[in-house]
C-alpha atoms as a PDB file:
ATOM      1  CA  UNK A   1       3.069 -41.851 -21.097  1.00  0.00           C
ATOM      2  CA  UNK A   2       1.551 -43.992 -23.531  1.00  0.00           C
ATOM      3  CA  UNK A   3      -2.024 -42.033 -23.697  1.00  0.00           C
ATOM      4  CA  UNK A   4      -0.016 -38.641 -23.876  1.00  0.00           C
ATOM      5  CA  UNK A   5       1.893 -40.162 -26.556  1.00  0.00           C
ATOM      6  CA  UNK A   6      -1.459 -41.414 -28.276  1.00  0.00           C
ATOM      7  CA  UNK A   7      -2.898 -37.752 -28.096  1.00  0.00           C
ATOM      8  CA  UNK A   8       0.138 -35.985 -29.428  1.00  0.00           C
ATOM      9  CA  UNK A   9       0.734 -38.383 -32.108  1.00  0.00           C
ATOM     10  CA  UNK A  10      -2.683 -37.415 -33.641  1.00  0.00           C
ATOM     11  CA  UNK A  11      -1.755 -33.872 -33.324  1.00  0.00           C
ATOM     12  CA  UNK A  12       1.705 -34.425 -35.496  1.00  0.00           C
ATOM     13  CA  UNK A  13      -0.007 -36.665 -37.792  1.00  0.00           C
ATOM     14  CA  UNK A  14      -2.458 -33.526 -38.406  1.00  0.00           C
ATOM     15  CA  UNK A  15       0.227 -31.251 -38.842  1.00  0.00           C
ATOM     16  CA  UNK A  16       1.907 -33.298 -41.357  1.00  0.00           C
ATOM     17  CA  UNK A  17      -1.363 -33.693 -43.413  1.00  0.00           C
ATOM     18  CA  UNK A  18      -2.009 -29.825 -43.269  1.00  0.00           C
ATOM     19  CA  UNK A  19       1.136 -29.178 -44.857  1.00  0.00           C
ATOM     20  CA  UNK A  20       0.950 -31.431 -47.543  1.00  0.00           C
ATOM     21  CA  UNK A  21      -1.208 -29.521 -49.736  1.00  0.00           C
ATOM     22  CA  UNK A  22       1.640 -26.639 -49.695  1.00  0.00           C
ATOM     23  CA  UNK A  23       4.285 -28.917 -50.216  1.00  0.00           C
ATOM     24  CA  UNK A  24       2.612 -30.449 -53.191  1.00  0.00           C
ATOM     25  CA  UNK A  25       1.558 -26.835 -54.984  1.00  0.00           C
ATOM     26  CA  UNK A  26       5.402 -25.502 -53.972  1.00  0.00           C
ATOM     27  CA  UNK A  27       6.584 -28.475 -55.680  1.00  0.00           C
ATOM     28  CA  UNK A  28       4.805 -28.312 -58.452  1.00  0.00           C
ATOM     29  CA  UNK A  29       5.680 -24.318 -58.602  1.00  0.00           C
ATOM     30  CA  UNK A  30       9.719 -25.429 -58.745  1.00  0.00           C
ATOM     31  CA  UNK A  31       9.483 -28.169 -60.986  1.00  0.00           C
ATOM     32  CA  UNK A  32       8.310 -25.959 -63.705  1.00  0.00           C
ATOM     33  CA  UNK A  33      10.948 -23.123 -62.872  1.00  0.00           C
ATOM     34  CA  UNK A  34      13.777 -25.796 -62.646  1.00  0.00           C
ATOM     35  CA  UNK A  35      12.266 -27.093 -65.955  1.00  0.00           C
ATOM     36  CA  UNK A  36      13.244 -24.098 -67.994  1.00  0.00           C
ATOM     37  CA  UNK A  37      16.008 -25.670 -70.112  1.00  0.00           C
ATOM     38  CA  UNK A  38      18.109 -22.127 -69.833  1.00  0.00           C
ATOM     39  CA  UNK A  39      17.809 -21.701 -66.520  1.00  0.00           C
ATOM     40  CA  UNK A  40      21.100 -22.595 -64.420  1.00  0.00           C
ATOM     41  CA  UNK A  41      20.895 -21.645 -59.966  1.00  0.00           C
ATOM     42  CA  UNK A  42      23.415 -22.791 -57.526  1.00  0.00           C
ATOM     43  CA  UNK A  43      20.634 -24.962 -55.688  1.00  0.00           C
ATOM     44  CA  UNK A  44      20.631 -26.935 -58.768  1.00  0.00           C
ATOM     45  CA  UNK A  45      23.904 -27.266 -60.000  1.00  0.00           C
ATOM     46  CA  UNK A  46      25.501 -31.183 -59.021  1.00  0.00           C
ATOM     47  CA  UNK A  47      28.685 -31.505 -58.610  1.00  0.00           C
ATOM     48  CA  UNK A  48      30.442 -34.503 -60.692  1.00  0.00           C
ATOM     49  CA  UNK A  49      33.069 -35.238 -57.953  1.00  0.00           C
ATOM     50  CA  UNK A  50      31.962 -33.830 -54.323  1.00  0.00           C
ATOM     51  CA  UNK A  51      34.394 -33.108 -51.814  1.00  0.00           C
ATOM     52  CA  UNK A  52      32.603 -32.626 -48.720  1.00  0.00           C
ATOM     53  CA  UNK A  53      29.130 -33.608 -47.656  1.00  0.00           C
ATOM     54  CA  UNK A  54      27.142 -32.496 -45.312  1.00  0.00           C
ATOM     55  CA  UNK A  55      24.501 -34.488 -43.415  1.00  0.00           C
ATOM     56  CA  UNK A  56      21.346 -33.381 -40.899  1.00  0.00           C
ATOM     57  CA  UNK A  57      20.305 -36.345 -38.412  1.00  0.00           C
ATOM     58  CA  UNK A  58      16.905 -35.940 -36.743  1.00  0.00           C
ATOM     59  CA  UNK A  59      16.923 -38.115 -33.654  1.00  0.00           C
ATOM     60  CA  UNK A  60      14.329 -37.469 -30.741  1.00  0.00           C
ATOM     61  CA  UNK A  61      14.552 -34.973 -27.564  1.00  0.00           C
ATOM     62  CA  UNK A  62      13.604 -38.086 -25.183  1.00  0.00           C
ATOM     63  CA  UNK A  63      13.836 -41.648 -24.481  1.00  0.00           C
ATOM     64  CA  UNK A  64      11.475 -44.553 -24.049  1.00  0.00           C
ATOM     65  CA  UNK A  65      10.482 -44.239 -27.822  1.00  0.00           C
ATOM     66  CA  UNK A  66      11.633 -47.951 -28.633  1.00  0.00           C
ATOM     67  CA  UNK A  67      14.172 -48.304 -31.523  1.00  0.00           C
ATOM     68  CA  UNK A  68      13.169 -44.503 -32.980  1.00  0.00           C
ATOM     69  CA  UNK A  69      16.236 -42.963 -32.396  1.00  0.00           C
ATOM     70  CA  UNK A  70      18.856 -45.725 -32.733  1.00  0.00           C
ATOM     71  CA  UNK A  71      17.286 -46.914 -36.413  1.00  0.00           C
ATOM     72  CA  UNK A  72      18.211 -43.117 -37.215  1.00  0.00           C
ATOM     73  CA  UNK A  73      21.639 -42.920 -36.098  1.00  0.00           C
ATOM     74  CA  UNK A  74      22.448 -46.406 -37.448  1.00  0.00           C
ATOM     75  CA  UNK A  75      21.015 -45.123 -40.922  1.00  0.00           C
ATOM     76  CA  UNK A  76      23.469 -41.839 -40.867  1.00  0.00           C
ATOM     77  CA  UNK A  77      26.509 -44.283 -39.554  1.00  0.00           C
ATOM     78  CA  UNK A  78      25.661 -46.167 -43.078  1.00  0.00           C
ATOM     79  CA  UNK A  79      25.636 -42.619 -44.629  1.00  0.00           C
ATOM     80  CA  UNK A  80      28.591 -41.417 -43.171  1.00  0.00           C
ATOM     81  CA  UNK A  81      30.278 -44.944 -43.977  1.00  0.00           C
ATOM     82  CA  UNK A  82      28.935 -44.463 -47.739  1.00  0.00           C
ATOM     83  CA  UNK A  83      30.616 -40.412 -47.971  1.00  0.00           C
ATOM     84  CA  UNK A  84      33.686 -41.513 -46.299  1.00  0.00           C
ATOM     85  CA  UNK A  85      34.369 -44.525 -48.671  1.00  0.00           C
ATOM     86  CA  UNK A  86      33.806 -41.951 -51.763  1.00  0.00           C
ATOM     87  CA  UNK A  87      36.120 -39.904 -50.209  1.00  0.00           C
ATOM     88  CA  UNK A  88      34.447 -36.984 -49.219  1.00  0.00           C
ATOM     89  CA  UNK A  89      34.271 -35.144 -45.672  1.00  0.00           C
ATOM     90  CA  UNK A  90      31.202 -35.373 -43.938  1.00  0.00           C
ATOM     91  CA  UNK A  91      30.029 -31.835 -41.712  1.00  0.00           C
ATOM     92  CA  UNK A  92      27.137 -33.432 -39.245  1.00  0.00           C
ATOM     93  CA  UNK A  93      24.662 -31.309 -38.002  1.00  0.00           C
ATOM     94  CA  UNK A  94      22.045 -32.757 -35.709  1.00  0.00           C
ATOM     95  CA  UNK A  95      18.778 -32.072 -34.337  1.00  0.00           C
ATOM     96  CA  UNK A  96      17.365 -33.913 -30.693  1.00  0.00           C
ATOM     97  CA  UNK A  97      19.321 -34.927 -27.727  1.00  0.00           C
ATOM     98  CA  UNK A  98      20.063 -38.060 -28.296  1.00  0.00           C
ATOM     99  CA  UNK A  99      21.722 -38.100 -31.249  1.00  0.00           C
ATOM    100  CA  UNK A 100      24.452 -35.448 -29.737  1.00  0.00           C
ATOM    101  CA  UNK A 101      24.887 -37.776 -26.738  1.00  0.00           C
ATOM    102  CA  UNK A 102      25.663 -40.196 -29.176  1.00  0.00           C
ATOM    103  CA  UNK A 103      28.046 -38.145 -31.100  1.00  0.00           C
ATOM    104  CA  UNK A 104      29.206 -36.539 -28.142  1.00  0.00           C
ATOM    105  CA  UNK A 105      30.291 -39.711 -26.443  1.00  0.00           C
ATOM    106  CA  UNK A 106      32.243 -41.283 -29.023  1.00  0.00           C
ATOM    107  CA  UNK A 107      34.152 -37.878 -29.452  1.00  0.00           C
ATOM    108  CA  UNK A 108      32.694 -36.947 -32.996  1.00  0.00           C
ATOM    109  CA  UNK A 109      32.892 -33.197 -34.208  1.00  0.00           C
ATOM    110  CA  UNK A 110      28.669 -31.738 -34.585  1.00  0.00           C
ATOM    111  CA  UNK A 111      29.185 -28.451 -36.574  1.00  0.00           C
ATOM    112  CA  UNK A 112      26.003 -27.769 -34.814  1.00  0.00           C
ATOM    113  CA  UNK A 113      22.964 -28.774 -33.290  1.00  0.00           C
ATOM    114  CA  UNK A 114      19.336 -28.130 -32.533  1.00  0.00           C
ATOM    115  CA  UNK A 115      17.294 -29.375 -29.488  1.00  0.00           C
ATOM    116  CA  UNK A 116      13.902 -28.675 -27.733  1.00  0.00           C
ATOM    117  CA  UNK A 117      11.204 -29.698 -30.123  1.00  0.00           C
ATOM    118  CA  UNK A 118      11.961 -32.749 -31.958  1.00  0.00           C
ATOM    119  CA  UNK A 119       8.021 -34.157 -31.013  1.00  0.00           C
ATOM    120  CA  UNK A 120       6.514 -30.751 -31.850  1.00  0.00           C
ATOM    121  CA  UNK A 121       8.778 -28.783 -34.663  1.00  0.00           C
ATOM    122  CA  UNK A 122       7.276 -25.403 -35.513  1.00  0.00           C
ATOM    123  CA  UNK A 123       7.836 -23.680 -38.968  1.00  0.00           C
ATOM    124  CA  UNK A 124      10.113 -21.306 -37.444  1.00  0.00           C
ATOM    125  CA  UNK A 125      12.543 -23.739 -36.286  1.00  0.00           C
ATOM    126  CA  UNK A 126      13.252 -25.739 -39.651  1.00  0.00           C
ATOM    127  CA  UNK A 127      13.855 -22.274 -41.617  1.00  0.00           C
ATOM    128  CA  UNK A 128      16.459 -21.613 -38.855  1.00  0.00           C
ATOM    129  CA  UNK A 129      18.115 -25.062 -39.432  1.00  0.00           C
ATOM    130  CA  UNK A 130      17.371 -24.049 -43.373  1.00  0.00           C
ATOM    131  CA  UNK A 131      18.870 -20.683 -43.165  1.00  0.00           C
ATOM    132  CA  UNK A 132      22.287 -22.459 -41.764  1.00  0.00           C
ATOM    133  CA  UNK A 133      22.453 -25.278 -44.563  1.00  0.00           C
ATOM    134  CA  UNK A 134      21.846 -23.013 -47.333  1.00  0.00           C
ATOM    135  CA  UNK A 135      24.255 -20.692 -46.497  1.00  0.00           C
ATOM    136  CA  UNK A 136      26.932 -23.842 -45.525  1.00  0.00           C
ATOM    137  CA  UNK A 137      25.709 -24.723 -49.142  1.00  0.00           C
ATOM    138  CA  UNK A 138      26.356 -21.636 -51.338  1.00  0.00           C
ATOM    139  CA  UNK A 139      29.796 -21.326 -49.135  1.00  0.00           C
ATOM    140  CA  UNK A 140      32.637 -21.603 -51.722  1.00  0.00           C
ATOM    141  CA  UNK A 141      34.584 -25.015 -51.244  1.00  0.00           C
ATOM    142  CA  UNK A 142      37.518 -23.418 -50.107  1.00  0.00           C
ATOM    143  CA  UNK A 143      35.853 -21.646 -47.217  1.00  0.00           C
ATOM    144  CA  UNK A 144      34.194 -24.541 -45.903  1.00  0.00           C
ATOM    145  CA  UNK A 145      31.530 -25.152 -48.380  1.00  0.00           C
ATOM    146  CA  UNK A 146      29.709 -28.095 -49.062  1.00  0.00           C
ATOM    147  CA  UNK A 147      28.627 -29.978 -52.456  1.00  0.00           C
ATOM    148  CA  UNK A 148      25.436 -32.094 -51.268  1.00  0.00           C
ATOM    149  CA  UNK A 149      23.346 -32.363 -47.875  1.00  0.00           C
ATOM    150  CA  UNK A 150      21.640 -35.463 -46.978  1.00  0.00           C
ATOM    151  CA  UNK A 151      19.127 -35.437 -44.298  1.00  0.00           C
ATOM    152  CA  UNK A 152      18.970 -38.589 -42.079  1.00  0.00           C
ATOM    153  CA  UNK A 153      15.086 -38.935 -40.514  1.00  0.00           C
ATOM    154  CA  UNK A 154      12.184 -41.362 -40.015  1.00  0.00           C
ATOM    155  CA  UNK A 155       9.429 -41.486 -42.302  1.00  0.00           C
ATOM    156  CA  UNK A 156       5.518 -42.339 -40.895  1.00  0.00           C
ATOM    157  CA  UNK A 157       4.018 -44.738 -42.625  1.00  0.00           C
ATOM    158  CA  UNK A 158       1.721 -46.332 -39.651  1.00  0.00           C
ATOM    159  CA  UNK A 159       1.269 -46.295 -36.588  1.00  0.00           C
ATOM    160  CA  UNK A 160       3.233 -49.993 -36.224  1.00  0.00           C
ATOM    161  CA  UNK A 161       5.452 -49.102 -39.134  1.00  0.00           C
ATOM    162  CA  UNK A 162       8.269 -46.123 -38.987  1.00  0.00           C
ATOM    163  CA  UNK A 163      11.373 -46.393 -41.445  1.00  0.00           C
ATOM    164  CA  UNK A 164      14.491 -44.248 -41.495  1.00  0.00           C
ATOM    165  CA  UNK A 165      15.285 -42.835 -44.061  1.00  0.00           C
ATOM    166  CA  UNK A 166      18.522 -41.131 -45.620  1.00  0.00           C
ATOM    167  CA  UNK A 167      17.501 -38.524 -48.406  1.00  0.00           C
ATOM    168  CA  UNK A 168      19.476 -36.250 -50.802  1.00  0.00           C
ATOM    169  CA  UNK A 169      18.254 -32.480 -50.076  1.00  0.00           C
ATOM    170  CA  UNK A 170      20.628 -30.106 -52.077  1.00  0.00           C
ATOM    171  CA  UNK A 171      21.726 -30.105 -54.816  1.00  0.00           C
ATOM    172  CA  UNK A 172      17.687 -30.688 -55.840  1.00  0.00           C
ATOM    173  CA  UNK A 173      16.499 -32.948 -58.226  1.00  0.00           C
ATOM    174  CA  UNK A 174      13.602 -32.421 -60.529  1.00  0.00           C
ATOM    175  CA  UNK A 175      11.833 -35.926 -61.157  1.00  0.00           C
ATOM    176  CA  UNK A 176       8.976 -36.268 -63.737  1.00  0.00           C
ATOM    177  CA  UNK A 177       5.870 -37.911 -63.090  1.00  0.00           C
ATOM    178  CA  UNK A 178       5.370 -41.582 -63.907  1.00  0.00           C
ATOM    179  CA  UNK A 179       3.370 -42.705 -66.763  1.00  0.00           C
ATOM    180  CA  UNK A 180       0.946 -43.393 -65.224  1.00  0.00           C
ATOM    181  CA  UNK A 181       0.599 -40.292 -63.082  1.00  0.00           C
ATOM    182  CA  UNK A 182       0.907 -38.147 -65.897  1.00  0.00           C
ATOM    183  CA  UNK A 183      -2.351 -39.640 -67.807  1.00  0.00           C
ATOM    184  CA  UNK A 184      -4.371 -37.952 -64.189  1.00  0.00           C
ATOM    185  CA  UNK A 185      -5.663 -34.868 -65.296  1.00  0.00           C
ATOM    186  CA  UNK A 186      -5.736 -34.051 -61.652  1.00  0.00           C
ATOM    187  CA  UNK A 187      -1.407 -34.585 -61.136  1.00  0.00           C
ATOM    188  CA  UNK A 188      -0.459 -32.703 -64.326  1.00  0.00           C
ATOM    189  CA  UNK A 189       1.099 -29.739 -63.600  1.00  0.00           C
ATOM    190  CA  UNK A 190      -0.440 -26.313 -64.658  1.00  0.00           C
ATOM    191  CA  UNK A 191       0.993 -23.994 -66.731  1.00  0.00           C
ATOM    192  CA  UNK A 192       2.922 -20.909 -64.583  1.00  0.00           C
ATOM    193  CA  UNK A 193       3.926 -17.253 -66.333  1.00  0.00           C
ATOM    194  CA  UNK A 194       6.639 -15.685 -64.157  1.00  0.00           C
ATOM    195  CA  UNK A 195       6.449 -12.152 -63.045  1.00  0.00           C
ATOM    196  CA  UNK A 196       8.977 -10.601 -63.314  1.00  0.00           C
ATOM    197  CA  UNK A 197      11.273 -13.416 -64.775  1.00  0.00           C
ATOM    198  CA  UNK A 198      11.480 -16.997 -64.027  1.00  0.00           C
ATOM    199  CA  UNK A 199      15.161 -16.384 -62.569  1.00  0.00           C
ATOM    200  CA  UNK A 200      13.758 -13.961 -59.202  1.00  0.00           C
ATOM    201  CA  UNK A 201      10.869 -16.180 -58.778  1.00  0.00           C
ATOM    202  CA  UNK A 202      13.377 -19.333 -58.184  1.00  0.00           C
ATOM    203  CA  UNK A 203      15.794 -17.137 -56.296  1.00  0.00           C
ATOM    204  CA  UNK A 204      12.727 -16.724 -53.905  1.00  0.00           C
ATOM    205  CA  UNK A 205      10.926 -20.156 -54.007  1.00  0.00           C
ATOM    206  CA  UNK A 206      14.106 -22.819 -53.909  1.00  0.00           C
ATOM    207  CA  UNK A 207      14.775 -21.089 -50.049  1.00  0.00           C
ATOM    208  CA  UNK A 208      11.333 -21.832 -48.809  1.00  0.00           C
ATOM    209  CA  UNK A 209      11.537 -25.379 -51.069  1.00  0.00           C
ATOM    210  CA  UNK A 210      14.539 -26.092 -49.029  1.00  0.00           C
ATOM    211  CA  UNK A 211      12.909 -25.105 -45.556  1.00  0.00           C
ATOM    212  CA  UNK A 212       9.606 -26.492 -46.395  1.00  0.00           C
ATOM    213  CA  UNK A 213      11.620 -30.033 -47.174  1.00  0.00           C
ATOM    214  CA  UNK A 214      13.490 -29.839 -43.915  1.00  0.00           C
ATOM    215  CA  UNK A 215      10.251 -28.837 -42.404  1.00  0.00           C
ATOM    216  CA  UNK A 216       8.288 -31.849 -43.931  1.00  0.00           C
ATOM    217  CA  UNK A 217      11.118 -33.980 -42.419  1.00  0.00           C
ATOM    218  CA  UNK A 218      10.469 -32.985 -38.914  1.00  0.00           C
ATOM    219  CA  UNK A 219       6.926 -33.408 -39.002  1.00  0.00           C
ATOM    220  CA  UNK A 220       7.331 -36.861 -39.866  1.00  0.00           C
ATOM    221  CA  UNK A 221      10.391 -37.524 -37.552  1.00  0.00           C
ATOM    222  CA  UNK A 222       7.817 -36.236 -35.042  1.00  0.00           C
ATOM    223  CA  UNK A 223       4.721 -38.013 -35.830  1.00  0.00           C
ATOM    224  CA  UNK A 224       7.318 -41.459 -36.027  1.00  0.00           C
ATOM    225  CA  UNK A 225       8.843 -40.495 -32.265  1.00  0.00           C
ATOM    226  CA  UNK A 226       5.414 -40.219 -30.855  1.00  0.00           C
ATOM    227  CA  UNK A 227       4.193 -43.391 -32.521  1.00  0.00           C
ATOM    228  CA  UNK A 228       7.472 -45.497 -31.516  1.00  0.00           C
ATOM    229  CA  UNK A 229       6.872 -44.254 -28.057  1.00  0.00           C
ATOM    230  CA  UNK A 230       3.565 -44.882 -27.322  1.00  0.00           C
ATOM    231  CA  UNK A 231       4.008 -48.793 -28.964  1.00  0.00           C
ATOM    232  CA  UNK A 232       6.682 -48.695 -26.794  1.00  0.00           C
ATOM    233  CA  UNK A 233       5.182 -47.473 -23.250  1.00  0.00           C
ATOM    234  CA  UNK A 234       2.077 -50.089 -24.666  1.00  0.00           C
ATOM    235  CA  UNK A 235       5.037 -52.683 -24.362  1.00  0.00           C
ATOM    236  CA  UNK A 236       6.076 -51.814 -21.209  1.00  0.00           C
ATOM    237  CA  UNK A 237       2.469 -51.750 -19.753  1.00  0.00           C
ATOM    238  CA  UNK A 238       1.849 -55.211 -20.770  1.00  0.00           C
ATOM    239  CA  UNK A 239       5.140 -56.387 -19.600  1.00  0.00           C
ATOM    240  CA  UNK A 240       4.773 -54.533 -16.375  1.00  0.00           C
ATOM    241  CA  UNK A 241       1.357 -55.794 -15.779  1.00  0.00           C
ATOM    242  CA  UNK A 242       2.984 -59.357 -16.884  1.00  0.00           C
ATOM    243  CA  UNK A 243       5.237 -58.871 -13.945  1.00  0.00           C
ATOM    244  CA  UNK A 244       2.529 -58.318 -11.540  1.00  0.00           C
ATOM    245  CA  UNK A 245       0.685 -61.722 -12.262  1.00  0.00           C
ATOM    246  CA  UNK A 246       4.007 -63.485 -12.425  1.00  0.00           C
ATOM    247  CA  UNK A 247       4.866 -61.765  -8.950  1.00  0.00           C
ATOM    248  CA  UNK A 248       1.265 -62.174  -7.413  1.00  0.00           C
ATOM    249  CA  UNK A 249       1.030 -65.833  -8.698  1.00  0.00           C
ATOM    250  CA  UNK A 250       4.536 -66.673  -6.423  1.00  0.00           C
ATOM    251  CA  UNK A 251       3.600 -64.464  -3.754  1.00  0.00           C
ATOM    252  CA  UNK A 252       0.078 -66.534  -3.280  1.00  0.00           C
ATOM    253  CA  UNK A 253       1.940 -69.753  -3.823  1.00  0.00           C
ATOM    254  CA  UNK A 254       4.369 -68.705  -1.425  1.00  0.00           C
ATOM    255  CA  UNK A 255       1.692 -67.825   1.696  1.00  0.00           C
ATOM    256  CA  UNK A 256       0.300 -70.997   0.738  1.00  0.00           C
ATOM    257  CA  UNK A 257       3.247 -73.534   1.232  1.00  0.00           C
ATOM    258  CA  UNK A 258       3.603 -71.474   4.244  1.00  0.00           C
ATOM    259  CA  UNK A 259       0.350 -71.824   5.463  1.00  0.00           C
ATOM    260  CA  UNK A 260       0.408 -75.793   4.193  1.00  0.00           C
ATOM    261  CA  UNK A 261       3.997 -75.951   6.657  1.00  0.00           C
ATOM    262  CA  UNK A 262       2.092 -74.777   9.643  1.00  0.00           C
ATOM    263  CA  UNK A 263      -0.897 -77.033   8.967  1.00  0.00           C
ATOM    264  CA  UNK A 264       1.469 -79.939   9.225  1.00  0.00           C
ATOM    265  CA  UNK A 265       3.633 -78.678  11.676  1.00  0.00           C
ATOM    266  CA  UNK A 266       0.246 -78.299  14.096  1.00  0.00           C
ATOM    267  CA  UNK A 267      -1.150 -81.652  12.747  1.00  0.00           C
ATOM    268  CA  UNK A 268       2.327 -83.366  13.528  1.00  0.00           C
ATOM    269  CA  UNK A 269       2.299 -81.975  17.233  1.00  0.00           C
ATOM    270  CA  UNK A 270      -0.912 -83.054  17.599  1.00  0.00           C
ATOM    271  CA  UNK A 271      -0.500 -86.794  16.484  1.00  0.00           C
ATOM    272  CA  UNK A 272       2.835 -86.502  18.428  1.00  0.00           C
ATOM    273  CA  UNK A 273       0.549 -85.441  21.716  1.00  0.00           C
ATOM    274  CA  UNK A 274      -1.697 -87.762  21.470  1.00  0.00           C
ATOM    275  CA  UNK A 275       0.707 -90.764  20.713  1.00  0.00           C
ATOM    276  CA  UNK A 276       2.581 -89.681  23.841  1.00  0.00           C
ATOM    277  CA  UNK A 277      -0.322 -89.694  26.218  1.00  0.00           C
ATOM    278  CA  UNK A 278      -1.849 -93.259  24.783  1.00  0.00           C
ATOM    279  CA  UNK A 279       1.688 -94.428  25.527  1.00  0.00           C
ATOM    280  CA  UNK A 280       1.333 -93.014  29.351  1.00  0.00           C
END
């Protein structure tokens, strides 16, 4: 399990670094549009007081990937504790086996879940997940709509080193580029005319924003579950293999003392023997 693990995490670290280019270019892309200082969209729009949250957790498919899963769930408990103490609802939707079992066990509502791919996530699969928080997004309060989603995943930073993370996804956020960022001719961002108008080109780019975000979220779940795993199965090799000396080391000390009893037991017979016959 642990070279499997080592194989596929190279995989999922190469699928995170192919779509990086795309997410940096669509980013770019929506940061001008949501730059336009008339330009008001629904994705965009915060609410001052929100009412009801909703919240995706990423948690893996598997076990025997260390503390991966559980440093998720305990970051969306600290979520869910933070929403709660606001005042707000919180709709959880979830994505990987454990973290329904978790919910599941203690009784706790899912609105709805995905499970299947958690250490390989295709395209496909986080606009599905993006289709349904969109839509629980642009729902009207009243009819079960939300005011912000927060996803809940793991970000890679080394092999060694995951970290959970809790992230605002909607409504977005348009951040300028440090200082010192912006004096790199190479991270300014270039100048975009809008065909037809800026308004239809956001209506069609925040969607895939969204789903490329979710998507970018699942990569690096994924790349952090396969990393967590194989340190972990690494662990358990050396312990296991740990075992086996400890167990080898008692069972040869064992056979020994035996063999040392029956040396003494024969050598004691024989002195016994021979005592008896001098005697006679």
């Amino acid at each position: 399990m642990e070279l499997i693990a080592a194989s596929r995490v190279v995989k999922a670290q190469q699928a995170a670094r192919s779509a990086a280019p795309y997410t940096r270019e669509l980013t770019k892309a929506v940061s001008a549009l949501a730059s336009v200082t008339d330009l008001d969209h629904p994705l965009l729009r915060a609410v001052e007081k929100p009412r009801r949250s909703a919240m995706l957790l990423i948690t893996s498919d598997r076990g025997l990937a260390g503390a991966y899963s559980a440093n998720a769930i305990k970051a969306a408990e600290q979520l869910h504790a933070k929403i709660i103490q606001e005042g707000q609802e919180n709709v959880q939707y979830i994505t990987g086996n454990k973290g329904v079992a978790y919910f599941e066990f203690r009784q706790r509502t899912i609105e709805q879940s995905w499970t299947g791919f958690s250490d390989r996530p295709s395209y496909a699969e986080a606009k599905e997940i993006a289709d349904v928080l969109l839509e629980r997004f642009l729902r009207p309060y009243e009819e079960g709509g939300v005011d912000e989603l927060h996803i809940v995943g793991t970000r890679f930073i080394s092999m060694m080193t995951q970290t959970a993370v809790a992230v605002r996804l909607l409504p977005l956020v348009v951040q300028d580029a440090p200082d010192d960022q912006a004096a790199d001719s190479d991270d300014l961002n270039p100048f975009y005319e809008f065909e037809p108008d800026a308004r239809t080109v956001l209506d069609r780019l925040l969607p895939l924003f969204v789903a490329n975000r979710v998507h970018n979220a699942l990569l690096q779940s994924a790349a952090s579950e396969l990393a967590s795993r194989q340190s972990a199965m690494k662990s358990a090799t050396d312990n296991a293999q740990d075992l086996i000396e400890k167990l080898t080391r008692a069972e040869n000390q064992a056979r020994q003392a035996g063999i040392t009893q029956e040396i003494t037991e024969i050598v004691g017979g024989a002195s016994a023997l021979a005592e008896s016959a001098g005697n006679e």
